[in-house]
PDB file of N, CA and C in Angstrom:
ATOM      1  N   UNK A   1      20.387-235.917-206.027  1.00  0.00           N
ATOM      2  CA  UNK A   1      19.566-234.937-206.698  1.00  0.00           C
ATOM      3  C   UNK A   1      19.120-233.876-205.682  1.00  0.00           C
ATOM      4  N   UNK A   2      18.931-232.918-206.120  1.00  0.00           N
ATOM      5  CA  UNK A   2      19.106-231.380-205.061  1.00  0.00           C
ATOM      6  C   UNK A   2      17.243-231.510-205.253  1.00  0.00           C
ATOM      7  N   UNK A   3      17.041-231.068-204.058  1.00  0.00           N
ATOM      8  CA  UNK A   3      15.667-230.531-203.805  1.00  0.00           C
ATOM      9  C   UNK A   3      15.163-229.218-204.002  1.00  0.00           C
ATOM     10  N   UNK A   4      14.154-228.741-203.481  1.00  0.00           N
ATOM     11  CA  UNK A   4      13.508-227.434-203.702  1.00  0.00           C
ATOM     12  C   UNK A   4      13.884-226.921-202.955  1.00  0.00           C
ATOM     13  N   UNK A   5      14.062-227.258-201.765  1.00  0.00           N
ATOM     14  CA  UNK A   5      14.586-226.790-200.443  1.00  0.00           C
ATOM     15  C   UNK A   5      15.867-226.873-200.561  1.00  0.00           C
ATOM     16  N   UNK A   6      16.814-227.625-200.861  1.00  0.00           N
ATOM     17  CA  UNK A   6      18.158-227.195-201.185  1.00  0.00           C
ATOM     18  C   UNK A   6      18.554-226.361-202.236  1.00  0.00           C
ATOM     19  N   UNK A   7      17.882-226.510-203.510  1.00  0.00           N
ATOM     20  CA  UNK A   7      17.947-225.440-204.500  1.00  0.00           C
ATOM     21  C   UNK A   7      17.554-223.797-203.710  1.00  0.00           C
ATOM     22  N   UNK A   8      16.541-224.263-202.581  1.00  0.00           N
ATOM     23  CA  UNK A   8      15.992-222.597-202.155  1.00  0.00           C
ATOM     24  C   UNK A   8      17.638-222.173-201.404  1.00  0.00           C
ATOM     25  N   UNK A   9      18.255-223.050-200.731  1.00  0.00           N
ATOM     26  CA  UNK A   9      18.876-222.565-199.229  1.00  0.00           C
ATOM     27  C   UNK A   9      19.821-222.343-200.548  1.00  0.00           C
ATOM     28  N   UNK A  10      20.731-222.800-201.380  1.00  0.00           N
ATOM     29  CA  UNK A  10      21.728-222.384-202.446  1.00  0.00           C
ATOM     30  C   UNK A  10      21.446-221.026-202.978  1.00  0.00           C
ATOM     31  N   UNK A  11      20.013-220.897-203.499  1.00  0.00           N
ATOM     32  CA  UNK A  11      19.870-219.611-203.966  1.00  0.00           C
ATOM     33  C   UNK A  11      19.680-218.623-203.078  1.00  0.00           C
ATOM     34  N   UNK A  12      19.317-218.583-202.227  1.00  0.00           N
ATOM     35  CA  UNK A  12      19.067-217.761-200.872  1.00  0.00           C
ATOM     36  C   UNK A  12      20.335-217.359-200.351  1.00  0.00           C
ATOM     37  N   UNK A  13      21.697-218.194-200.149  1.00  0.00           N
ATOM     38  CA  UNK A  13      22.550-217.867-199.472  1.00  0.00           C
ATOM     39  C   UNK A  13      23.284-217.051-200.884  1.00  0.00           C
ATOM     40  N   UNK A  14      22.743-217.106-202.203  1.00  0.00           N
ATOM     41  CA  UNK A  14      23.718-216.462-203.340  1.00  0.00           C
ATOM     42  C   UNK A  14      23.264-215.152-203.198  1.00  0.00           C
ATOM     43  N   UNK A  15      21.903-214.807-202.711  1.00  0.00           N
ATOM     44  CA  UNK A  15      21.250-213.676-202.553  1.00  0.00           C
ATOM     45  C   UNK A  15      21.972-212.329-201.363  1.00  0.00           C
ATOM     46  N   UNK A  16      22.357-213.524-200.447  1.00  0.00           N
ATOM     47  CA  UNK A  16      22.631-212.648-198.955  1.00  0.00           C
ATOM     48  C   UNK A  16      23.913-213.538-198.715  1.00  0.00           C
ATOM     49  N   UNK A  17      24.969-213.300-199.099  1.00  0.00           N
ATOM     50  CA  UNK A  17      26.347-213.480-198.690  1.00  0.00           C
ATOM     51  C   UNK A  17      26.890-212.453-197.306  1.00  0.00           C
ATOM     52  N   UNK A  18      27.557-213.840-196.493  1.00  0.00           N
ATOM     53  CA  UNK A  18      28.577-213.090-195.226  1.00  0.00           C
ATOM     54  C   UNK A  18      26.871-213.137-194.172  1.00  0.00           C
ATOM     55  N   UNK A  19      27.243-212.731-193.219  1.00  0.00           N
ATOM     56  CA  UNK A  19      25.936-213.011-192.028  1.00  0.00           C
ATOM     57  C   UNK A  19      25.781-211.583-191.328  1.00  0.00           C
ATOM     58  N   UNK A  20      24.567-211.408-191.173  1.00  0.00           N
ATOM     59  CA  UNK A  20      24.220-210.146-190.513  1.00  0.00           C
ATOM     60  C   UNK A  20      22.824-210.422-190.032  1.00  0.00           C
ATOM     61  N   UNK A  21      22.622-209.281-189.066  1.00  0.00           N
ATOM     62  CA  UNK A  21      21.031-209.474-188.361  1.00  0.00           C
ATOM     63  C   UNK A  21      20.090-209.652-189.589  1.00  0.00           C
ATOM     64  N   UNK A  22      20.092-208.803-190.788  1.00  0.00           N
ATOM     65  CA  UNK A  22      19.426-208.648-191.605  1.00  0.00           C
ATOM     66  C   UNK A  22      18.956-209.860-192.198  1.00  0.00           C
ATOM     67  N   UNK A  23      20.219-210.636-192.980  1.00  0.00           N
ATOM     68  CA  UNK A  23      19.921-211.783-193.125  1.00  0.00           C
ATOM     69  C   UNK A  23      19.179-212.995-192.565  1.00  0.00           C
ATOM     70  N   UNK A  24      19.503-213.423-191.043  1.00  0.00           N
ATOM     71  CA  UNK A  24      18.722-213.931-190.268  1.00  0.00           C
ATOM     72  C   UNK A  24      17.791-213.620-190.272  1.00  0.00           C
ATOM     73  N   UNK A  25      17.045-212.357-190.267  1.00  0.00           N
ATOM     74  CA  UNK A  25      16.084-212.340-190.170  1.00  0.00           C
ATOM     75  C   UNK A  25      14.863-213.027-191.499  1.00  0.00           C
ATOM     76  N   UNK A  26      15.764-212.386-192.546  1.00  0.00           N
ATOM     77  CA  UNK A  26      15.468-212.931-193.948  1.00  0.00           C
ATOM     78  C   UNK A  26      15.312-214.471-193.823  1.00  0.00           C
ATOM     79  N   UNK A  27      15.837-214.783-193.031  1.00  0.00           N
ATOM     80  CA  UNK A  27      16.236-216.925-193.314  1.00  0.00           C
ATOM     81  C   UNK A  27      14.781-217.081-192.747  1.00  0.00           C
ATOM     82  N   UNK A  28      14.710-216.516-191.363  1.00  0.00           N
ATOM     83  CA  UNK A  28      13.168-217.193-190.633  1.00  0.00           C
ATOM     84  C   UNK A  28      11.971-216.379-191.480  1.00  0.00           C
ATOM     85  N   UNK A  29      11.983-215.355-192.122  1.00  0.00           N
ATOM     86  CA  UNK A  29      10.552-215.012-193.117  1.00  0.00           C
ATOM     87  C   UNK A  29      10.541-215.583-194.306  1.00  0.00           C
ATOM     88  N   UNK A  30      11.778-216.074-195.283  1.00  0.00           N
ATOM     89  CA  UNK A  30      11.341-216.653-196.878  1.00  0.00           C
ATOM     90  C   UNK A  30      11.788-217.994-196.192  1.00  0.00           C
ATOM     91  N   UNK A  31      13.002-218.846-196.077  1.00  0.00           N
ATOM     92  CA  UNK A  31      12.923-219.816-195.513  1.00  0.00           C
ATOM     93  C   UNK A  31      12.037-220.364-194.644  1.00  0.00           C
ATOM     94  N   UNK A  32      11.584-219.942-193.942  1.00  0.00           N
ATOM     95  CA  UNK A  32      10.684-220.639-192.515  1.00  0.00           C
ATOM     96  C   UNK A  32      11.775-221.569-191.657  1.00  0.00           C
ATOM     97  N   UNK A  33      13.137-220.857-191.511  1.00  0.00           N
ATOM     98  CA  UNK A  33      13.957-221.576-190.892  1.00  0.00           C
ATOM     99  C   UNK A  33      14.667-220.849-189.726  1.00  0.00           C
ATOM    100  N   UNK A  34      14.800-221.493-188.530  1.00  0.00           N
ATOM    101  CA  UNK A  34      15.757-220.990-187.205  1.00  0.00           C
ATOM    102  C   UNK A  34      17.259-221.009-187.863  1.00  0.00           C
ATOM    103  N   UNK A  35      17.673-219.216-187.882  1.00  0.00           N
ATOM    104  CA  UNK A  35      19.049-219.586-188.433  1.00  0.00           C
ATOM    105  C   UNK A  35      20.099-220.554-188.213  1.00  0.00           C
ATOM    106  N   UNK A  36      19.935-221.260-186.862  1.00  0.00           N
ATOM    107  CA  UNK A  36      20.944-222.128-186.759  1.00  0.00           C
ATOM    108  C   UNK A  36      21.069-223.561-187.442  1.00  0.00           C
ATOM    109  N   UNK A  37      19.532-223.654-187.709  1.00  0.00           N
ATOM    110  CA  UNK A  37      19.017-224.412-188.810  1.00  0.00           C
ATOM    111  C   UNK A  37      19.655-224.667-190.244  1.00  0.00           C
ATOM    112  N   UNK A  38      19.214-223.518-190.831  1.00  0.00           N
ATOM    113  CA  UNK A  38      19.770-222.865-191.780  1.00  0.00           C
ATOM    114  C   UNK A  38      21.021-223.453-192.007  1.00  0.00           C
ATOM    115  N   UNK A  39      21.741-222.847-191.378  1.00  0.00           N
ATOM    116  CA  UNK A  39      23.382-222.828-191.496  1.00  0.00           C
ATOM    117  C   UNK A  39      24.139-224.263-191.364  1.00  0.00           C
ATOM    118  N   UNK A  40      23.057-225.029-190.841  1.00  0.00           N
ATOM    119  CA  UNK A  40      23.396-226.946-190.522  1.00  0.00           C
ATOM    120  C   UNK A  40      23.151-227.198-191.552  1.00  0.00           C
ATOM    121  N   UNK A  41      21.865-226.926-192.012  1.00  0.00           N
ATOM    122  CA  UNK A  41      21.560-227.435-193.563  1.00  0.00           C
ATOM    123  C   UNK A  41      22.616-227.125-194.672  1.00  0.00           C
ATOM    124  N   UNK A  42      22.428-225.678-194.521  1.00  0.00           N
ATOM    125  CA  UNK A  42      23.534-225.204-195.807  1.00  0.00           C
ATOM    126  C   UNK A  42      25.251-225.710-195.365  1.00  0.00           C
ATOM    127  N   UNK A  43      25.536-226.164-194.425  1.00  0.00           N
ATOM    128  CA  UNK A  43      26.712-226.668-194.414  1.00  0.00           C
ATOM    129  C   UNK A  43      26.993-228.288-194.850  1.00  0.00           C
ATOM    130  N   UNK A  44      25.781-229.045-194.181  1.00  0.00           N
ATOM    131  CA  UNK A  44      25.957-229.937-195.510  1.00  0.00           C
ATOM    132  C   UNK A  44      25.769-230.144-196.437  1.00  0.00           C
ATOM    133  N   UNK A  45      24.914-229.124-196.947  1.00  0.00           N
ATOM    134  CA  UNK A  45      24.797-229.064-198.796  1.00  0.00           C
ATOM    135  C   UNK A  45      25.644-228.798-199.411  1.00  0.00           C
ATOM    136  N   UNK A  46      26.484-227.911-199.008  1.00  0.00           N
ATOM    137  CA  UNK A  46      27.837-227.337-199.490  1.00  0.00           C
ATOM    138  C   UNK A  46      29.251-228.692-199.648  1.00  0.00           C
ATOM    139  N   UNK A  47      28.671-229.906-198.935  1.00  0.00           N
ATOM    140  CA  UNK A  47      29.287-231.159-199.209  1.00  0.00           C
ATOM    141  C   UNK A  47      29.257-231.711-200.119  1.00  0.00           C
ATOM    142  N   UNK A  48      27.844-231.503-200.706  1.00  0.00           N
ATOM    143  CA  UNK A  48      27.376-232.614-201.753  1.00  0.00           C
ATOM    144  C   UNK A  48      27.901-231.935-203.308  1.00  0.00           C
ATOM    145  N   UNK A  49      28.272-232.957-204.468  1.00  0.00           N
ATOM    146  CA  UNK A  49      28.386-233.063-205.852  1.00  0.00           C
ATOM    147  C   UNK A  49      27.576-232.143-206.291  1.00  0.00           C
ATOM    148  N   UNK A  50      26.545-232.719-206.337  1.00  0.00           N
ATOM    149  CA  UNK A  50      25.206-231.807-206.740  1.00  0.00           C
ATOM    150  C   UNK A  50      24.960-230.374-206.454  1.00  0.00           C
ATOM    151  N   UNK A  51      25.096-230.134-205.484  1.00  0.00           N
ATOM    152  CA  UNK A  51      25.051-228.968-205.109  1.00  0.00           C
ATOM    153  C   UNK A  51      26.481-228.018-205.894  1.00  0.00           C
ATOM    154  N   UNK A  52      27.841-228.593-205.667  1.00  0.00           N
ATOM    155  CA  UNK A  52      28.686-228.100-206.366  1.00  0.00           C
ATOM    156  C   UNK A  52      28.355-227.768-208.064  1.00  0.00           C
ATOM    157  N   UNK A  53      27.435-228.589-208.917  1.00  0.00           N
ATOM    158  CA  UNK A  53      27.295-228.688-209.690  1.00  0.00           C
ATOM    159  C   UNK A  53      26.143-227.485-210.405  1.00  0.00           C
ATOM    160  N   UNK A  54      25.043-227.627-209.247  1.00  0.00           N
ATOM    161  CA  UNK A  54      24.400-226.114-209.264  1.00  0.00           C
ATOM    162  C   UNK A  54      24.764-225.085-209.073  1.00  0.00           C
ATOM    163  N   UNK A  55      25.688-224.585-208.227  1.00  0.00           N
ATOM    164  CA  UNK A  55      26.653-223.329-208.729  1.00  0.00           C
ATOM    165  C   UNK A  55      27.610-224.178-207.955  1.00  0.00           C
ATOM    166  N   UNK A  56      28.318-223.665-208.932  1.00  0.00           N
ATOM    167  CA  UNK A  56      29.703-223.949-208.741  1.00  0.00           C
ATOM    168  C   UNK A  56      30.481-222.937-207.908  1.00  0.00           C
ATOM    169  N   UNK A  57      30.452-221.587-208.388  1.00  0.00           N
ATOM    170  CA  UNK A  57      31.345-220.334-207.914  1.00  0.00           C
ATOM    171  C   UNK A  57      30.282-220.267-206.285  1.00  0.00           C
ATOM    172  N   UNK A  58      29.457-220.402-205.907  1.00  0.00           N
ATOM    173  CA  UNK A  58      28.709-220.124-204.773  1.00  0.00           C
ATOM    174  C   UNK A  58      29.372-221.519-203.658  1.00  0.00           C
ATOM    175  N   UNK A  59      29.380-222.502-203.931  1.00  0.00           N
ATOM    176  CA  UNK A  59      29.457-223.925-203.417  1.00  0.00           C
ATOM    177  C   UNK A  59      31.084-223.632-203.147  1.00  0.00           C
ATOM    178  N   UNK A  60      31.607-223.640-204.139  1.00  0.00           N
ATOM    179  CA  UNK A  60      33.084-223.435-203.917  1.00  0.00           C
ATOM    180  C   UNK A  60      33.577-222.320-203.013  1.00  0.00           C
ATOM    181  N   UNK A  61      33.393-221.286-202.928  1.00  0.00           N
ATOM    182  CA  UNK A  61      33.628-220.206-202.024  1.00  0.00           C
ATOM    183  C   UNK A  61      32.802-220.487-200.756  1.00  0.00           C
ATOM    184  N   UNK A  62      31.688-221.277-200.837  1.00  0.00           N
ATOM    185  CA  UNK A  62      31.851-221.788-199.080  1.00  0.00           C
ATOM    186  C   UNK A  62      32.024-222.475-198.909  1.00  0.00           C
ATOM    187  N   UNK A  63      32.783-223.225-199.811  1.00  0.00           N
ATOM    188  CA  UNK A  63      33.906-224.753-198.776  1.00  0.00           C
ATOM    189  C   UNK A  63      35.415-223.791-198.937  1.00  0.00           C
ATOM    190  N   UNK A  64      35.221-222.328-199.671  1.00  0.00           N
ATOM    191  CA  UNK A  64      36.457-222.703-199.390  1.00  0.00           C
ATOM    192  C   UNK A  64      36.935-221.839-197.790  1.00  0.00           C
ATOM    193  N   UNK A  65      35.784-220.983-197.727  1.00  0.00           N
ATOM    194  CA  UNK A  65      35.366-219.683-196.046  1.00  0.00           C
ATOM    195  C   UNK A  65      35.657-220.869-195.589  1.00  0.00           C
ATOM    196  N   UNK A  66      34.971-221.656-195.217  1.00  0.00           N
ATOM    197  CA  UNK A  66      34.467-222.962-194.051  1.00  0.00           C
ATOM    198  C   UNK A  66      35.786-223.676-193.890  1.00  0.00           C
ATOM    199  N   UNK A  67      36.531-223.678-195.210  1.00  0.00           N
ATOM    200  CA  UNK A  67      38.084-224.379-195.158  1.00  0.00           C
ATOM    201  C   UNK A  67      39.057-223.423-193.880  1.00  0.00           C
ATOM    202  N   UNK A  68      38.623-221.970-194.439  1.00  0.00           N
ATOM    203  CA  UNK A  68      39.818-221.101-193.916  1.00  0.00           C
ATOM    204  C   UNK A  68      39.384-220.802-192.662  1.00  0.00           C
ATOM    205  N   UNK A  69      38.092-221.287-192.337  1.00  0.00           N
ATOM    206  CA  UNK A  69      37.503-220.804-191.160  1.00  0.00           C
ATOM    207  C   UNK A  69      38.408-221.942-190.057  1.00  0.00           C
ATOM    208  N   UNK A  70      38.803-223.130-190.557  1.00  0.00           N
ATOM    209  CA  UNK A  70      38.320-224.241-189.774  1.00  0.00           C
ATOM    210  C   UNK A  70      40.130-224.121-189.392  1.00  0.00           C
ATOM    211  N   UNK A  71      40.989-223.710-190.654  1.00  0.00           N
ATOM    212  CA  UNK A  71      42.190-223.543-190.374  1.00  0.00           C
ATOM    213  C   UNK A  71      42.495-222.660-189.156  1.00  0.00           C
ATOM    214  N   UNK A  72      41.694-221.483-189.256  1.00  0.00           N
ATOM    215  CA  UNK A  72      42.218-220.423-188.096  1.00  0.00           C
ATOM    216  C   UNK A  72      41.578-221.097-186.855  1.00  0.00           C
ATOM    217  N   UNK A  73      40.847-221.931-186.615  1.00  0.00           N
ATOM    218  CA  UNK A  73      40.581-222.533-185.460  1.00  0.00           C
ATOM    219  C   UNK A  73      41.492-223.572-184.933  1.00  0.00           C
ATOM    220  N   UNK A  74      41.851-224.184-185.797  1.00  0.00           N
ATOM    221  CA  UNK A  74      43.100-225.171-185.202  1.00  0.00           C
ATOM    222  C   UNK A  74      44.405-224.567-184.884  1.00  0.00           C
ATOM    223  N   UNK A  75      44.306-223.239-185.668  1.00  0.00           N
ATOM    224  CA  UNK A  75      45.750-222.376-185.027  1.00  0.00           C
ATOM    225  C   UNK A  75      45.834-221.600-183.861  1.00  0.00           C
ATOM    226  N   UNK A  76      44.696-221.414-183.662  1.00  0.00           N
ATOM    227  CA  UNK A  76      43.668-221.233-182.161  1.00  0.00           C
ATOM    228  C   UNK A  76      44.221-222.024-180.802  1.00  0.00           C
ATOM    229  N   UNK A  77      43.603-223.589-181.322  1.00  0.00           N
ATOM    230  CA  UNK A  77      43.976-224.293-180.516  1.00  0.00           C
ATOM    231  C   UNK A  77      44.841-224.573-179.841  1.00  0.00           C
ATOM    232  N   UNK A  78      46.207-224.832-181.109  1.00  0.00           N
ATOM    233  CA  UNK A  78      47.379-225.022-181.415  1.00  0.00           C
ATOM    234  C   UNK A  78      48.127-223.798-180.644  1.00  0.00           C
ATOM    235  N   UNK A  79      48.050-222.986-180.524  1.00  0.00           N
ATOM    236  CA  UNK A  79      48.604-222.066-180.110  1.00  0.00           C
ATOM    237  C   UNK A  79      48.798-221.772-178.912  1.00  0.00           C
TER     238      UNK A  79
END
């Protein structure tokens, strides 16, 4: 079951998509969170059922960045 605080970081990141100073800054004044924070949290929320289930189109498009992110890093490596 999703919390207030996970319902906030879901709706918050639907608000401010992609990362910029702006945003960060936004995370530590309505969140009360150190962006790096942030981004730990919202990466494992983006794991959970539940969360998929509260948006779907938001949850899905960042597993699927985080998918393509993780690909170009192993081709990185690999390379």
């Amino acid at each position: 079951m999703l919390t207030d605080l996970d319902r906030a970081l879901l709706d918050f990141e639907a608000r401010w998509p992609g990362h910029a100073g702006a945003k960060e800054e936004a995370v530590r004044t309505e969140l009360d969170l150190a962006p790096a924070r942030y981004y730990q949290m919202l990466g494992r929320l983006i794991d959970r059922e539940d969360a998929l289930a509260h948006d779907p189109l938001l949850v899905g498009g960042l597993r699927r960045a985080r998918d393509r992110r993780r690909v170009e890093r192993m081709r990185r490596v690999g390379a």
